[in-house]
Protein backbone atom coordinates (compact mmCIF):
# COMPACT_ATOMS: atom_id res chain seq x y z
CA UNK A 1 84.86 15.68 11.89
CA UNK A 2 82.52 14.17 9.36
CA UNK A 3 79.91 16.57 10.81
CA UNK A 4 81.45 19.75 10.33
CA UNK A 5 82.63 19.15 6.51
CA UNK A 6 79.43 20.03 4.98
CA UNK A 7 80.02 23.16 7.35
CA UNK A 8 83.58 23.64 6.08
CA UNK A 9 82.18 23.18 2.35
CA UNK A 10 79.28 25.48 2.61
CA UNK A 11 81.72 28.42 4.10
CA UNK A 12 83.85 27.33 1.16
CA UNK A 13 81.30 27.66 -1.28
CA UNK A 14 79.94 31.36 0.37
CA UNK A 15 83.81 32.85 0.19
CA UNK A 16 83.87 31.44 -3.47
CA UNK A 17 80.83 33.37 -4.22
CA UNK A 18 81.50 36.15 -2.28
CA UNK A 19 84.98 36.71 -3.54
CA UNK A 20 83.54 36.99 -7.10
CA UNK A 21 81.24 39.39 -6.41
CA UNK A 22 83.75 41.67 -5.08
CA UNK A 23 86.17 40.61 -8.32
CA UNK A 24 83.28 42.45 -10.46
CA UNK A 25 81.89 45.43 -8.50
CA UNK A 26 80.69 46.85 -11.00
CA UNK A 27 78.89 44.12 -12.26
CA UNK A 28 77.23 43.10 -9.18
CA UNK A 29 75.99 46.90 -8.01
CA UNK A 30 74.50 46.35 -12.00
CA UNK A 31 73.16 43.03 -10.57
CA UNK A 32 71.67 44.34 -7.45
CA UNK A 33 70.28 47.32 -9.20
CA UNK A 34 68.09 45.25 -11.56
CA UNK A 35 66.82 43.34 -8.87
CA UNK A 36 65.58 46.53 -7.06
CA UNK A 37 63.81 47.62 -10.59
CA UNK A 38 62.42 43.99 -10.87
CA UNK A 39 61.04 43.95 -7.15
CA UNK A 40 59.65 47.77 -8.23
CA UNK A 41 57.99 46.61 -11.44
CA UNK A 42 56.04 43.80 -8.94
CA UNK A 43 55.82 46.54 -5.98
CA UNK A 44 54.46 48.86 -8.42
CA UNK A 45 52.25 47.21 -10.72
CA UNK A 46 50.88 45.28 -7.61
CA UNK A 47 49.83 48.54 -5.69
CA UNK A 48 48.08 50.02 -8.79
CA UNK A 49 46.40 46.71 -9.46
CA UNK A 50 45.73 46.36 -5.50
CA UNK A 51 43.96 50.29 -5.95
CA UNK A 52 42.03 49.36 -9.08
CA UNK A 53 40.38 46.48 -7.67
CA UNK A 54 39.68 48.15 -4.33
CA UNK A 55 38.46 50.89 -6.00
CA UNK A 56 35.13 52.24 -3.95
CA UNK A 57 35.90 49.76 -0.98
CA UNK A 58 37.83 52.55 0.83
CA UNK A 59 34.65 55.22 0.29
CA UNK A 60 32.18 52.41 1.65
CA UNK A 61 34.95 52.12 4.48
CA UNK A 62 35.26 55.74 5.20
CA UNK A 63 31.64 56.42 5.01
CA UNK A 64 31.23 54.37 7.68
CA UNK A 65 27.07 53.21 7.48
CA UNK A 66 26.45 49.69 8.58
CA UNK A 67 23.15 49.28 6.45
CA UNK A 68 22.54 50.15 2.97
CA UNK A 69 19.55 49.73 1.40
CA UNK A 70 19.17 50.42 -2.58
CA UNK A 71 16.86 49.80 -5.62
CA UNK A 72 18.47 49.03 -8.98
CA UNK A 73 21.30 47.67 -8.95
CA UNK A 74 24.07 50.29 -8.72
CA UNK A 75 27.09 50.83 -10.96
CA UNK A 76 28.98 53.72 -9.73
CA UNK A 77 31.82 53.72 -12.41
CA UNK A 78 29.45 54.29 -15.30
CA UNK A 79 28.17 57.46 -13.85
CA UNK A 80 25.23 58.42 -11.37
CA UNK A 81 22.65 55.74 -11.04
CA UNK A 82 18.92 56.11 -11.04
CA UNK A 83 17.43 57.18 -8.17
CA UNK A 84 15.16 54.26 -7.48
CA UNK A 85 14.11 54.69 -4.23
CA UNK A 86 10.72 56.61 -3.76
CA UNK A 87 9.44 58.73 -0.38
CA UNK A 88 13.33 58.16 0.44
CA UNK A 89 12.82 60.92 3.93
CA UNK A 90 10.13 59.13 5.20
CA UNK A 91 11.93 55.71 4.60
CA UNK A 92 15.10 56.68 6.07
CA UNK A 93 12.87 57.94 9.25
CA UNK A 94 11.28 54.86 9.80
CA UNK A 95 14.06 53.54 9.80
CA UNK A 96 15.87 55.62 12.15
CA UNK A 97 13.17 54.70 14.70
CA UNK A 98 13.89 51.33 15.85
CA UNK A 99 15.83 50.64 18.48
CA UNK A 100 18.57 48.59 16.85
CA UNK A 101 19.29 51.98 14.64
CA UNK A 102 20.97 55.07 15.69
CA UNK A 103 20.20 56.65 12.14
CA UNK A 104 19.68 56.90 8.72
CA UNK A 105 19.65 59.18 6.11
CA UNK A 106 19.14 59.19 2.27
CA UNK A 107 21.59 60.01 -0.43
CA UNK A 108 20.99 61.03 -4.14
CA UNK A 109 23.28 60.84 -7.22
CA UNK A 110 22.49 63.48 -9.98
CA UNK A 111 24.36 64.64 -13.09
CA UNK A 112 24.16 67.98 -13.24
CA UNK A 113 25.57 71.13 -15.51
CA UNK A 114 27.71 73.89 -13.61
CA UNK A 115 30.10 76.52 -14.22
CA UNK A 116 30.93 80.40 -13.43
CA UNK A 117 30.15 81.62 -17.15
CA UNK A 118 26.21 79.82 -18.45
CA UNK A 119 27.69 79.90 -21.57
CA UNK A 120 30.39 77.54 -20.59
CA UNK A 121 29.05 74.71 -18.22
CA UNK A 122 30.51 71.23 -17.70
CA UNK A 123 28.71 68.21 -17.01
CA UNK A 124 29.46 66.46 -13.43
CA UNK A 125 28.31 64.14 -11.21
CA UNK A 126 26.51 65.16 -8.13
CA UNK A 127 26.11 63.40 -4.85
CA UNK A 128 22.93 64.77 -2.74
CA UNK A 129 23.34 64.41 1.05
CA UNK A 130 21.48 66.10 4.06
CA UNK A 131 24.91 67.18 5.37
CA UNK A 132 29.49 66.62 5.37
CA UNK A 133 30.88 65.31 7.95
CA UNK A 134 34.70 65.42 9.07
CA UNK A 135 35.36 61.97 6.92
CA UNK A 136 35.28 64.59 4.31
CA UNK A 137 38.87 65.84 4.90
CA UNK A 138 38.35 69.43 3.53
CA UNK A 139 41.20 70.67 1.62
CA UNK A 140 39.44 74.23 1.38
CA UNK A 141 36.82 75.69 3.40
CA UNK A 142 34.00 73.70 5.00
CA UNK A 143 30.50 71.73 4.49
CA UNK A 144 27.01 72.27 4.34
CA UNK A 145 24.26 70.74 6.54
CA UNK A 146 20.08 71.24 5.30
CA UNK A 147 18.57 73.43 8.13
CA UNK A 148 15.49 71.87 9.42
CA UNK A 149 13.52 74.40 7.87
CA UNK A 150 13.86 72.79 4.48
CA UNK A 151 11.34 70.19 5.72
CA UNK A 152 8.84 72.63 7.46
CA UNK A 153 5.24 73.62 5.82
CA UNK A 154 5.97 71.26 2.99
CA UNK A 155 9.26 70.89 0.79
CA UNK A 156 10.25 73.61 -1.79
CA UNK A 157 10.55 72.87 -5.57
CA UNK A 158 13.56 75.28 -5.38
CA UNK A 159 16.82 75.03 -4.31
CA UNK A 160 16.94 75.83 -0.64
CA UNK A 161 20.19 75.57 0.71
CA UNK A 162 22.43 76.85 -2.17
CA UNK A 163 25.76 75.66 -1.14
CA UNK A 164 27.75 73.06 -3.19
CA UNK A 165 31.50 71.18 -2.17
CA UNK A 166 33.41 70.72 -5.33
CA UNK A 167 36.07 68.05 -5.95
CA UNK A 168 39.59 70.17 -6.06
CA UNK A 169 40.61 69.28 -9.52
CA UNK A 170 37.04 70.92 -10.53
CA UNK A 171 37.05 74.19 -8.59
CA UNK A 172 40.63 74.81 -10.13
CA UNK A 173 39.51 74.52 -13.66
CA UNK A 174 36.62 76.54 -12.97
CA UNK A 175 39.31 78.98 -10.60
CA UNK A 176 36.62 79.13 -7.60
CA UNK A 177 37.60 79.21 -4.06
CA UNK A 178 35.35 78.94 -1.03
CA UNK A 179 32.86 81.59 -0.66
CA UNK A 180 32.84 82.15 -4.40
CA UNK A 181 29.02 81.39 -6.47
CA UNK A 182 28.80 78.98 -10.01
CA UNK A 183 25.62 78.25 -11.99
CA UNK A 184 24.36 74.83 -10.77
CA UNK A 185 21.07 72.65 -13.03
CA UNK A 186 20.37 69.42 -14.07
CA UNK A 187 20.54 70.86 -17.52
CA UNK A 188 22.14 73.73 -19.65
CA UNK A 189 19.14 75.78 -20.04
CA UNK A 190 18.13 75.38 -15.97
CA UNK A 191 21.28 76.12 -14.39
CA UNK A 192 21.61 79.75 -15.07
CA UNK A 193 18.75 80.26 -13.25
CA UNK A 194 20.35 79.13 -9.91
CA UNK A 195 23.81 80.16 -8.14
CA UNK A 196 25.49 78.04 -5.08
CA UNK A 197 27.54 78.90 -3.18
CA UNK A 198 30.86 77.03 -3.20
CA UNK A 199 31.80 76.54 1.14
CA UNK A 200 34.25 74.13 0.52
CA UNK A 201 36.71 71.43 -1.64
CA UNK A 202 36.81 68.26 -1.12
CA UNK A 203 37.62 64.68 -3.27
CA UNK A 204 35.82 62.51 -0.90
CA UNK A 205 32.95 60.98 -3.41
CA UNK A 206 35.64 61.42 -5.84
CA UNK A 207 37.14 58.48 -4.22
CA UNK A 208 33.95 56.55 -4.32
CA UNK A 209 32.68 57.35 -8.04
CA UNK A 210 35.94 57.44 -9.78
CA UNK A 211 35.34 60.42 -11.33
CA UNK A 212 35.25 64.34 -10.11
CA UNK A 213 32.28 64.81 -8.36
CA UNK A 214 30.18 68.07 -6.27
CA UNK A 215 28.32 67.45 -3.35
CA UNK A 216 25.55 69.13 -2.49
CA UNK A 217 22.64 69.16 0.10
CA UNK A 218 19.93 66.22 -1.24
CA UNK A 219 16.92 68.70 -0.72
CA UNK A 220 18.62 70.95 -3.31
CA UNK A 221 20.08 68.10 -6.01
CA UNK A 222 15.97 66.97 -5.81
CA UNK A 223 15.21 70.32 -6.65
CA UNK A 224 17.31 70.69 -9.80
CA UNK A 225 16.43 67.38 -10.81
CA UNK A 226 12.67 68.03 -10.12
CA UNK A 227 12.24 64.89 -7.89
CA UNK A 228 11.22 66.81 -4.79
CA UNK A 229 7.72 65.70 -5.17
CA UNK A 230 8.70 61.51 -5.35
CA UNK A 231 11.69 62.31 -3.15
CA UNK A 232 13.81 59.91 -4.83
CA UNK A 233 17.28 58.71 -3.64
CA UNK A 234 19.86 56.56 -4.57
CA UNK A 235 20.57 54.83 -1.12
CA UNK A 236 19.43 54.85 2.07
CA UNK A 237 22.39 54.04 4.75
CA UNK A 238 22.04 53.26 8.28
CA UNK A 239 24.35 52.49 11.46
CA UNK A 240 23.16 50.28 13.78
CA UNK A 241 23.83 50.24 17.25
CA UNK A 242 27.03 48.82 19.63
CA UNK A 243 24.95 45.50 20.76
CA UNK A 244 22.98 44.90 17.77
CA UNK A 245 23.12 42.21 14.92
CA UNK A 246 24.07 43.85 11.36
CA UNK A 247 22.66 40.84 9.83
CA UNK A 248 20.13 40.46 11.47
CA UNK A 249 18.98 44.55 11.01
CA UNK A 250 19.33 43.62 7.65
CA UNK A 251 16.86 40.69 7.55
CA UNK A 252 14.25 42.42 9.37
CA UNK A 253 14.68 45.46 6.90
CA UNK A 254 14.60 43.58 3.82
CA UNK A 255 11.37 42.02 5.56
CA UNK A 256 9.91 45.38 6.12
CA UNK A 257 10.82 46.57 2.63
CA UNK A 258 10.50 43.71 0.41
CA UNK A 259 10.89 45.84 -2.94
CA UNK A 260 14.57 47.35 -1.87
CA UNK A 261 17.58 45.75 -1.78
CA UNK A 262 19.29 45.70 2.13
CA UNK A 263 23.01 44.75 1.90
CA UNK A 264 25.64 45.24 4.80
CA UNK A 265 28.52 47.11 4.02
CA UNK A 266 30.59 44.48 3.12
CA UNK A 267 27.79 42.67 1.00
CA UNK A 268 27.63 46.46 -0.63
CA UNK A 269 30.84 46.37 -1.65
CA UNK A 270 30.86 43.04 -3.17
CA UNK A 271 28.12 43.90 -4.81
CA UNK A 272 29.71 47.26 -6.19
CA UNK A 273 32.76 44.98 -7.33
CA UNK A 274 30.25 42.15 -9.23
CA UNK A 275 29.15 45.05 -11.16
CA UNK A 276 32.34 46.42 -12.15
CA UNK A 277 33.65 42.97 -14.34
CA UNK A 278 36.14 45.18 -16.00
CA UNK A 279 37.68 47.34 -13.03
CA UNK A 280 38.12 43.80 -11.13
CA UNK A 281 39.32 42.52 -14.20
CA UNK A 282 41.69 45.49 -15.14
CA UNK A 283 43.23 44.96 -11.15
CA UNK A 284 43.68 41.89 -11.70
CA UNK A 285 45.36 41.84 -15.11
CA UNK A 286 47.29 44.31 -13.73
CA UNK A 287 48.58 42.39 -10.23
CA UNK A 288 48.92 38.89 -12.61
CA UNK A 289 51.61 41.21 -14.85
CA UNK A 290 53.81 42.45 -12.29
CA UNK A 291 54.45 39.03 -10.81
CA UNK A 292 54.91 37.78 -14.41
CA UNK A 293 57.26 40.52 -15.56
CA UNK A 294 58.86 40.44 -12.33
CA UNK A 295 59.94 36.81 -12.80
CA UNK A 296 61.23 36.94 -16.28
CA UNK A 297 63.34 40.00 -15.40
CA UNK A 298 64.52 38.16 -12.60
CA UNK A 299 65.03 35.14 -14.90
CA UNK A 300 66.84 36.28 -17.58
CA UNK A 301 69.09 38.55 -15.42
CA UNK A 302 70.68 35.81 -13.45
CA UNK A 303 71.02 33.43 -17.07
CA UNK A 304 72.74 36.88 -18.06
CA UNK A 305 75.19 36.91 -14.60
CA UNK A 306 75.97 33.38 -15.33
CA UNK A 307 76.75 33.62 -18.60
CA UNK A 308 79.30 36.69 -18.40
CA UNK A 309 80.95 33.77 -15.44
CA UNK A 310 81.61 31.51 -17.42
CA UNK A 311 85.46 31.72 -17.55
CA UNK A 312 85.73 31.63 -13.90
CA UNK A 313 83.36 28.90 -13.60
CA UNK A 314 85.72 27.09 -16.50
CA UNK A 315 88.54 27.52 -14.20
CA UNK A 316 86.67 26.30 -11.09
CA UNK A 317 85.47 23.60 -12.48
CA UNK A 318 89.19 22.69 -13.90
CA UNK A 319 90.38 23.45 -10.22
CA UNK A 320 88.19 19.99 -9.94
CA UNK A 321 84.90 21.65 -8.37
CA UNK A 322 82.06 19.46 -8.61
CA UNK A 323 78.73 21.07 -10.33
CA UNK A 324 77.12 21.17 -6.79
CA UNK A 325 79.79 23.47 -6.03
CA UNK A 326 78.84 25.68 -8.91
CA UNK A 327 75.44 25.41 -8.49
CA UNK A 328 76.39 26.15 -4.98
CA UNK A 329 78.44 29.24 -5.28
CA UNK A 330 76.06 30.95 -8.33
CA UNK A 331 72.69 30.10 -6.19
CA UNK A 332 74.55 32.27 -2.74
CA UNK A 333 75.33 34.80 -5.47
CA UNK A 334 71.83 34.85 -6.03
CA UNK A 335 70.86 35.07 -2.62
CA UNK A 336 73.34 38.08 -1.58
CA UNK A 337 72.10 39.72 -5.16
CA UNK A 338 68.71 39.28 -4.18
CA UNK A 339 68.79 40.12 -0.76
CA UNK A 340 70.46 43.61 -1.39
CA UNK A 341 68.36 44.11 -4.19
CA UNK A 342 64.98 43.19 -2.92
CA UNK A 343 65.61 45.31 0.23
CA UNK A 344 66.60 48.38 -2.05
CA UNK A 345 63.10 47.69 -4.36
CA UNK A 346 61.24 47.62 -1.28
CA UNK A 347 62.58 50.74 -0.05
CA UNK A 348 62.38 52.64 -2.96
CA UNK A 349 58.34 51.51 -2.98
CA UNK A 350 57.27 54.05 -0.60
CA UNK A 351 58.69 57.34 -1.95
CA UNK A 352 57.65 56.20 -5.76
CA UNK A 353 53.77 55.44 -4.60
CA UNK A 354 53.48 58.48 -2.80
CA UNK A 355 55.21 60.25 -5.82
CA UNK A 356 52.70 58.85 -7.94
CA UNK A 357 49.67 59.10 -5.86
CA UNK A 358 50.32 62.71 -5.28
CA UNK A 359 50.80 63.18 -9.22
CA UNK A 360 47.73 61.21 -9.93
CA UNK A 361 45.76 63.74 -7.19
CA UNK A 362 46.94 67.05 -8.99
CA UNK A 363 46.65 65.22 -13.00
CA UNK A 364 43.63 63.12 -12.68
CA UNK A 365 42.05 63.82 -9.51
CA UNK A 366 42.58 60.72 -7.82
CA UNK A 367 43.98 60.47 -4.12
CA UNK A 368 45.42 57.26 -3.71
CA UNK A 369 45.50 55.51 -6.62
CA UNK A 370 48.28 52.82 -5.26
CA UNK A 371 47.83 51.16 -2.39
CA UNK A 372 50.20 49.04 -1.11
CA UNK A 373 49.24 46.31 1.33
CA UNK A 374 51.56 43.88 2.75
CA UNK A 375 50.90 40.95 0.23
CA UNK A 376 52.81 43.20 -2.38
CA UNK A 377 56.21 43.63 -0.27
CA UNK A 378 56.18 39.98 0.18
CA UNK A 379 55.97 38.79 -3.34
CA UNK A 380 58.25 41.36 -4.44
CA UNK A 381 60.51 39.70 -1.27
CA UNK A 382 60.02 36.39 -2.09
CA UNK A 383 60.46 37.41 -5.67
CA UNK A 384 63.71 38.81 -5.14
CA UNK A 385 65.00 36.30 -3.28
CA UNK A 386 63.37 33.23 -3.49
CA UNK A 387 63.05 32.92 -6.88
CA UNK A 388 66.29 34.94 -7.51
CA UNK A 389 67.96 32.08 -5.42
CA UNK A 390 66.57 29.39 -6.91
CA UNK A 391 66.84 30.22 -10.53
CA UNK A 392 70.42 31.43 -10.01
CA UNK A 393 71.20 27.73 -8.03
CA UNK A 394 69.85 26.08 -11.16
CA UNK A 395 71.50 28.32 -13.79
CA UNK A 396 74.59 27.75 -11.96
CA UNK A 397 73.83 23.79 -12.35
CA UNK A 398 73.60 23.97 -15.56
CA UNK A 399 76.22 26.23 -16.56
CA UNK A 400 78.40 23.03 -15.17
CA UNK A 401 78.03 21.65 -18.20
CA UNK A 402 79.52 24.20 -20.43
CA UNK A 403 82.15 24.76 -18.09
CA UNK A 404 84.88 23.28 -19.32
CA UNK A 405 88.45 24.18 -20.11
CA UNK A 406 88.26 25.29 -23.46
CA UNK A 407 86.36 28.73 -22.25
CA UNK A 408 89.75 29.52 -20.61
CA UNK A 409 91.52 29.81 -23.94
CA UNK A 410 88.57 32.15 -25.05
């Protein structure tokens, strides 16, 4: 018997509760509905601070290369980076030939100048590669791939190839489609001289410079950019093979090539990250706000439901309801408020990130701008109803005290 009164007193306390949620419908769908918007604000925030700081990690992912060996250190949000690496070809087929490497191949970043009228050309980033792949995920049209040709009797100071991928947001402005020729240089006065052909749209080094970039065969970008004659590249990746060692690829390269930088993918994109202070910092300004705005919305609303209780707490409390009892019945008011609420944030997440990710694609140019990884629904989870229990269990304690009989005569 003395068992089952903390039983009896706890379903006591949850029909107390209960029963005054239903006395104020409208009050508690109010309730539940700023929950949701706080749990959003920390869903929300969180995924665009979550895509900010992985910003490039998912292009080093997709591209999956094992090995990638660079000069200078490389800042891809600033722009394209020198191309440091000299006789890059011969490099990346050396390297292709050991046994612990099924291949490797060189890639170039350029600015360059293109457009459909010479009077009118805009400046863009270019990456240079021997050939697409399917990781490209054409929207229009296809890729390109540098004919074997290009490296026979010697390589051409001209363009060879002639066929360029554009980022989607840039063929639009420009109104090309597949099959359609711009003016392509490394300069104002050069490109008229030289049409490509456009085969295909596609964002995928959008993703990984953060900006709206062409592709192009490397031959050609070397071309424009007169560097046939050093060769000069960017990076050189490599995949190694099934039963082989990453690390231990890399030492041997960095051994063999003492004046480049050899990195694993995963030591790439820390690198990438430790020089891009501000992005990191921006993601994680970003994540750091939505878990403090989500707590002092979640804060002040429960003060707020408290408050606007007061008389019935008054009466309670003159029924002869201790202010465990209070604290009791506000803190499972919290709970039910912050379950329902949470779960409605949390399902409203999805739609809104894909919303915005597809209205950052067609604005900006970005795919994917939010992610959303699990860590995000939790806090927003344990936001909503953790916090939202615990804050509402100690409002409810302390509203105790001004609970007294006089607020029934207000």
């Amino acid at each position: 018997m003395i068992r089952a009164r903390p039983l009896v007193r706890a379903r006591a306390v949850a029909g107390i509760a209960l029963a005054q949620l239903r006395r104020s419908p409208g009050r508690t769908l109010l309730a539940i509905l700023a929950v949701g918007i706080a749990v959003l604000s920390v869903t929300l925030l969180g995924s665009l601070g979550a895509g900010v700081v992985g910003a490039g990690e998912e292009g080093l992912d997709t591209a999956g290369r094992d090995i990638w060996i660079s000069g200078d250190p490389v800042d891809a949000s600033t722009g394209p980076a020198e191309n440091s690496i000299v006789g890059s070809h011969e490099i990346a087929n050396e390297v292709s030939e050991r046994d612990d490497v099924t291949g490797a191949s060189p890639i170039g970043m350029h600015e360059v100048y293109l457009g459909t009228d010479p009077d009118e050309l805009e400046r863009t980033p270019a990456v240079g590669v021997q050939r697409t792949h399917e990781g490209f995920d054409f929207q229009e049209g296809g890729g390109f791939r540098t004919p074997e040709e290009a490296f026979e009797g010697g390589r051409s100071a001209d363009p060879t190839t002639e066929e360029i991928v554009l980022d989607p947001t840039v063929a639009s402005e420009l109104g090309v489609s597949p099959g359609d020729t711009i003016y392509v240089g490394a300069s104002q006065e050069t490109a008229p001289t030289h049409e490509f052909t456009v085969v295909g749209t596609s964002s995928y080094y959008s993703q990984f410079l953060g900006s709206e970039t062409a592709a192009l065969p490397l031959v050609d970008l070397q071309a424009l950019a007169g560097t046939t004659g050093t060769d000069r590249a960017t990076f050189i990746t490599a995949n190694v093979t099934a039963d082989a060692d990453r690390d231990a690829v890399r030492d041997d390269i960095a051994t063999e090539y003492p004046e480049y930088d050899v990195r694993t993918s995963d030591e790439q994109i820390g690198a990438m990250a430790a020089e891009r202070p501000i992005v990191m910092a921006s993601g994680a300004t970003l994540v750091g706000l939505a878990i403090v705005g989500g707590t002092v919305l979640t804060v002040n609303l429960f003060a707020l439901v408290t408050y606007h209780q007061r008389t019935e707490l008054a009466a309670l409390r003159a029924l002869g309801l201790s202010r465990w009892v209070l604290a009791g019945t506000i803190g499972t008011q919290g709970l039910a408020v912050g379950v329902l609420g949470g779960l409605l944030g949390l399902a409203a997440t999805p739609p809104l990130v894909a919303g915005l990710n597809h209205l950052s694609a067609s604005v900006v140019g970005f795919e994917n701008l939010l992610h959303t990884p699990p860590a995000v629904y939790a806090v927003g989870l344990v936001l909503a109803i953790g916090l939202g229990t615990v804050v509402a269990a100690v409002t409810g304690w302390r509203a105790g005290r001004y609970a007294r009989i006089e607020h029934l005569e207000e």
